[in-house]
Protein backbone atom coordinates (compact mmCIF):
# COMPACT_ATOMS: atom_id res chain seq x y z
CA UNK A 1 16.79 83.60 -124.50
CA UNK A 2 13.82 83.87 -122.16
CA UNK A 3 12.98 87.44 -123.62
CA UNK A 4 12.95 86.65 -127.14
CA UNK A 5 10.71 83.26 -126.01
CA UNK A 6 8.62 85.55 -124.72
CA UNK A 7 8.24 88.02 -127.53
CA UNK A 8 7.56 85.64 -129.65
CA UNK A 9 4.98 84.18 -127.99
CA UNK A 10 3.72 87.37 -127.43
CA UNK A 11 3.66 88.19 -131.59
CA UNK A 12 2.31 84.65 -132.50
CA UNK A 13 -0.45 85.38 -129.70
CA UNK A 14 -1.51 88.85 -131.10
CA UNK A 15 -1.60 88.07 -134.82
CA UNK A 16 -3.37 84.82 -133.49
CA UNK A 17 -6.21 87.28 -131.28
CA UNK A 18 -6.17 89.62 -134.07
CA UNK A 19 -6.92 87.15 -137.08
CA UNK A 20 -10.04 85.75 -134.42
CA UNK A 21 -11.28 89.00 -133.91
CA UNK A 22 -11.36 89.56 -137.68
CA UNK A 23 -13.23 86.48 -138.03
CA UNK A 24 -15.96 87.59 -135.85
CA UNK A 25 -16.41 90.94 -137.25
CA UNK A 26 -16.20 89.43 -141.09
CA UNK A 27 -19.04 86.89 -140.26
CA UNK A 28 -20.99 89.48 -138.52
CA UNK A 29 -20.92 91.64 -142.23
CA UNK A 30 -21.73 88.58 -144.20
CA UNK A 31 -24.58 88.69 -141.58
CA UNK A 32 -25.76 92.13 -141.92
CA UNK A 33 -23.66 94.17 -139.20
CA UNK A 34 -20.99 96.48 -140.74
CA UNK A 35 -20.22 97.76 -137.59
CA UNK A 36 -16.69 96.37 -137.38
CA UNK A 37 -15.77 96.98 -141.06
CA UNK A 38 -17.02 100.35 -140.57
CA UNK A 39 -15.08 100.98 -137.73
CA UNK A 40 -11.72 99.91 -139.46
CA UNK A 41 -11.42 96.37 -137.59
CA UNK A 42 -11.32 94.08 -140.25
CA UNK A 43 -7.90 94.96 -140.82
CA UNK A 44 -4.39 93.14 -140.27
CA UNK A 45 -2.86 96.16 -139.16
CA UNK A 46 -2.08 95.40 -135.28
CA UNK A 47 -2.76 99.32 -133.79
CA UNK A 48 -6.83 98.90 -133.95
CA UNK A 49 -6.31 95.72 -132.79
CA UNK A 50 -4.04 95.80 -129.41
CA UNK A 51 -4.96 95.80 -125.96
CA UNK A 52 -2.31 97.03 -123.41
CA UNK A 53 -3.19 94.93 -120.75
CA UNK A 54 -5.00 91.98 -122.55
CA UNK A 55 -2.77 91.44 -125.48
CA UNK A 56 0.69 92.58 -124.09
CA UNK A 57 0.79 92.77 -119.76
CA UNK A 58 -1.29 89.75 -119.50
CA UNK A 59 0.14 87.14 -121.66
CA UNK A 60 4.28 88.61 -120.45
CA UNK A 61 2.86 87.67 -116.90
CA UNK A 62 1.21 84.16 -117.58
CA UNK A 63 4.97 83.45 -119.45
CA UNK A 64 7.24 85.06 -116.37
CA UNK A 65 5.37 83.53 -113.82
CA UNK A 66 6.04 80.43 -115.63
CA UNK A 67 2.02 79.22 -116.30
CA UNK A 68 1.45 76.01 -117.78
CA UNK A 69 -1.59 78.17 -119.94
CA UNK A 70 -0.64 81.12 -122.01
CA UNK A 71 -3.47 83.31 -123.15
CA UNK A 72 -4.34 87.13 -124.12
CA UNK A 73 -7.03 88.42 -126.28
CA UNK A 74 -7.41 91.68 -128.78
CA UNK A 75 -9.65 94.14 -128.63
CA UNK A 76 -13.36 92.50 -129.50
CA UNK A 77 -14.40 93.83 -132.42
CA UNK A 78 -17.99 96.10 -132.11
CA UNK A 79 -20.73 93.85 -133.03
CA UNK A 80 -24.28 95.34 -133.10
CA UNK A 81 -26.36 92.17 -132.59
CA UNK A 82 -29.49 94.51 -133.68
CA UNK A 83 -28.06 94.43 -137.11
CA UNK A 84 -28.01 90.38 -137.43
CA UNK A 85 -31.04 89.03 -138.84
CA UNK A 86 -31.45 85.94 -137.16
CA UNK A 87 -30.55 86.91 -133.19
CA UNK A 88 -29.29 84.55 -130.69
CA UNK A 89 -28.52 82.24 -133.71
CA UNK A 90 -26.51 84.89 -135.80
CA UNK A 91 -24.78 86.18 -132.48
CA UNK A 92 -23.25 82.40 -131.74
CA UNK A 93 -22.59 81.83 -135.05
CA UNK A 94 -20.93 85.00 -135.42
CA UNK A 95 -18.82 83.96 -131.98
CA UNK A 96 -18.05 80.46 -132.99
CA UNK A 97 -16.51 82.16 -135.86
CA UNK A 98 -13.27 83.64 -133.72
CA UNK A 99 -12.68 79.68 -132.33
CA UNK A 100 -13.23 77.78 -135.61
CA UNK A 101 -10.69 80.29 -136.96
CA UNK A 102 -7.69 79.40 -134.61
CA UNK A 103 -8.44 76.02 -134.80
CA UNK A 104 -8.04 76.01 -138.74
CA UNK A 105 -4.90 77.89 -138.30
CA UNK A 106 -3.38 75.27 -135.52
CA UNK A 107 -4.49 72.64 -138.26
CA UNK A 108 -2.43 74.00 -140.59
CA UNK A 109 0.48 74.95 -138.61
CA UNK A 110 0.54 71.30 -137.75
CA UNK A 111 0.46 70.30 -141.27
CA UNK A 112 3.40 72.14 -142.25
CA UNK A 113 5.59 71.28 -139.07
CA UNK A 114 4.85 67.52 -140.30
CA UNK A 115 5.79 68.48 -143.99
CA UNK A 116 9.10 70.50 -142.46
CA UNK A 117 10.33 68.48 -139.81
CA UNK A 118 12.06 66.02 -142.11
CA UNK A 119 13.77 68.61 -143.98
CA UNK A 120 14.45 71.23 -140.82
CA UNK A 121 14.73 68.87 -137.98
CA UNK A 122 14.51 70.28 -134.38
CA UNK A 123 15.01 74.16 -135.65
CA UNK A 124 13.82 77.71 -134.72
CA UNK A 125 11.12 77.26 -137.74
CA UNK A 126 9.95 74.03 -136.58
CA UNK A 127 9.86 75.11 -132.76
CA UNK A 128 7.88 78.55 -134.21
CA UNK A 129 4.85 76.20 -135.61
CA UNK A 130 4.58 74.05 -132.59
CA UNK A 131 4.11 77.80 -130.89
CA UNK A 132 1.42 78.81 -133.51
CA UNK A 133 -0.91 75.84 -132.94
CA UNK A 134 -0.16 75.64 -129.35
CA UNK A 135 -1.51 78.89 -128.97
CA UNK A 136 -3.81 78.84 -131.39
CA UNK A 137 -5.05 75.75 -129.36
CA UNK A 138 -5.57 77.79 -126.25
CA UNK A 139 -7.57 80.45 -127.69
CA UNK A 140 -10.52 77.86 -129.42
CA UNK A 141 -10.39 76.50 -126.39
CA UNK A 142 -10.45 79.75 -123.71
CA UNK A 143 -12.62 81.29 -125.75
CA UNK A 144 -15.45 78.08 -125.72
CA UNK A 145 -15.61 78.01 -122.33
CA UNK A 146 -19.14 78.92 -121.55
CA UNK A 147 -18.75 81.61 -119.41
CA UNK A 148 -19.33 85.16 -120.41
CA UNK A 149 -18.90 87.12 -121.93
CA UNK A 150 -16.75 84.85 -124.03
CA UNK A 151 -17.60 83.22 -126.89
CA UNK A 152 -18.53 79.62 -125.57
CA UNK A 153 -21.30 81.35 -123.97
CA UNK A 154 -22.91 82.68 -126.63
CA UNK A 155 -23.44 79.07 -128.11
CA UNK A 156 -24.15 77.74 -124.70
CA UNK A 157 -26.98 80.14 -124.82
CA UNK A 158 -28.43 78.55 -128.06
CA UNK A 159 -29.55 75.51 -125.33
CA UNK A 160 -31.34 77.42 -122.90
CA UNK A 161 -35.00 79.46 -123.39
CA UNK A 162 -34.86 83.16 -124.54
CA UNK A 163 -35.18 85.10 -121.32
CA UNK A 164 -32.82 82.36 -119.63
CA UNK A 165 -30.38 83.03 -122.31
CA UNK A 166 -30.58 86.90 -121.97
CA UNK A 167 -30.31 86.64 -118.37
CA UNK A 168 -27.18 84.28 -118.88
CA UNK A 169 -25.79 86.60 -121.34
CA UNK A 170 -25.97 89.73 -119.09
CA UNK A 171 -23.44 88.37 -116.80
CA UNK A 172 -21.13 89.48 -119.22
CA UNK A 173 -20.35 92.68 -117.11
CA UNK A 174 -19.19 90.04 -114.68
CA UNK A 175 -18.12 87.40 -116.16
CA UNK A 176 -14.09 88.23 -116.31
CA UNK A 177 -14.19 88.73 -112.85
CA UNK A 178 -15.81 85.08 -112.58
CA UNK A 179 -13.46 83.81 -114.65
CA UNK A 180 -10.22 85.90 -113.32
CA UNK A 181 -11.51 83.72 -109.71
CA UNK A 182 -12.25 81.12 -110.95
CA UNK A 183 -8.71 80.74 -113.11
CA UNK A 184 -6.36 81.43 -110.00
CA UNK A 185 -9.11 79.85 -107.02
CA UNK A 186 -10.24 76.31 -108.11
CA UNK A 187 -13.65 75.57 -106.20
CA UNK A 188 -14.20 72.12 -105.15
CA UNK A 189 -11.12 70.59 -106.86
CA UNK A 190 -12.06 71.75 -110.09
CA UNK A 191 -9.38 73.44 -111.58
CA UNK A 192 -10.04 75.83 -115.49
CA UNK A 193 -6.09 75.94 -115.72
CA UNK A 194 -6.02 71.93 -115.30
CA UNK A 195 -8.78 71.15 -117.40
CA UNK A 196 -7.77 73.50 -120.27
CA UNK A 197 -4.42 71.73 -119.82
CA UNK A 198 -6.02 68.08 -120.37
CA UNK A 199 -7.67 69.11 -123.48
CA UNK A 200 -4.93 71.07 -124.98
CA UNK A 201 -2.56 68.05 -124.73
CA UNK A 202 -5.57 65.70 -126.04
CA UNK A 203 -5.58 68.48 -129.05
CA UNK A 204 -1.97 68.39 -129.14
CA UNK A 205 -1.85 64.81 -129.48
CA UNK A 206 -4.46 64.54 -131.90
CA UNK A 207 -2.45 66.77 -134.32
CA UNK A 208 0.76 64.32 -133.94
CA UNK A 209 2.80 67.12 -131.72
């Protein structure tokens, strides 16, 4: 039971990463950068998509090891921010994009498990869309924390002046090392796991789950 729990978190978690990642590289062409539709990402085929350790080792680690947060990520799609027309505007628009998109899926997951409850009860397909917008849940919100090179912190950067922002923005070489510490070594009490936990029950809530 605990393996097919986990690979189908795992599935709902990569179709969730991939669909995000699509979003980026979509509003990125509406913008004037082809570079991901040219490179065969804006596709729902999983292959271009996967990431060994991101999308598959990751995640099956997070759900052995029993963590209250479940996350993984695709391959980001290649954006060439030279191509947008607008720069550190087009660039956070084009990352809020990935975000907004989970968020409108978990919105209507929720929907339907309200509209099929009723008629299903406590089953396998209602259990399945609690997954989806759980998950889905976790991604908006992992990927708007505003450290980078995730996709928070390309809005965050939208508040600060240019060379601030560019400075902030270069961390991304970094930044998942930052974040890998800062996930498993809380500083001062503060804890990302906890407060990502607060805000996805708050979310969960919100939705009626």
């Amino acid at each position: 039971m605990e393996i097919i729990f986990a690979v189908t978190t795992i599935a709902i978690l990569v179709f969730s990463a991939i669909l995000h990642e699509i979003a980026h590289g979509y509003v990125a062409d509406r913008f004037g950068d082809p570079t991901a539709r040219l490179a065969g990402r804006l596709t729902l085929n999983p292959k271009p998509h996967i990431d060994p350790m991101m999308s598959i080792l990751l995640p099956l680690i997070l759900i052995l090891s029993g963590s209250p947060v479940i996350f993984g990520a695709a391959k980001p799609v290649p954006i060439d921010p030279f191509n947008l027309k607008e720069g550190l505007k087009d660039i956070a628009l084009v990352s809020l994009a990935g975000p907004l998109t989970n968020v409108i899926i978990a919105v209507i997951a929720a929907i339907i498990f309200h509209v099929l409850l009723p008629i299903f009860g406590q089953s396998i397909i209602i259990a399945i869309l609690g997954k989806i917008v759980e998950i889905n849940l976790i991604l908006a919100i992992f990927n708007l924390l505003p450290i980078p090179p995730l996709d928070g912190s390309k809005v965050f950067s939208l508040l600060l002046p240019k060379n601030m922002a560019n400075a902030y923005l270069s961390l991304s070489s970094v930044g998942f090392l930052i974040l890998i510490f800062l996930l498993f070594f809380p500083i001062g009490g503060f804890s990302i796991l906890r407060f990502m936990g607060t805000l996805i029950t708050f979310s969960l809530r919100l939705l009626g789950l």
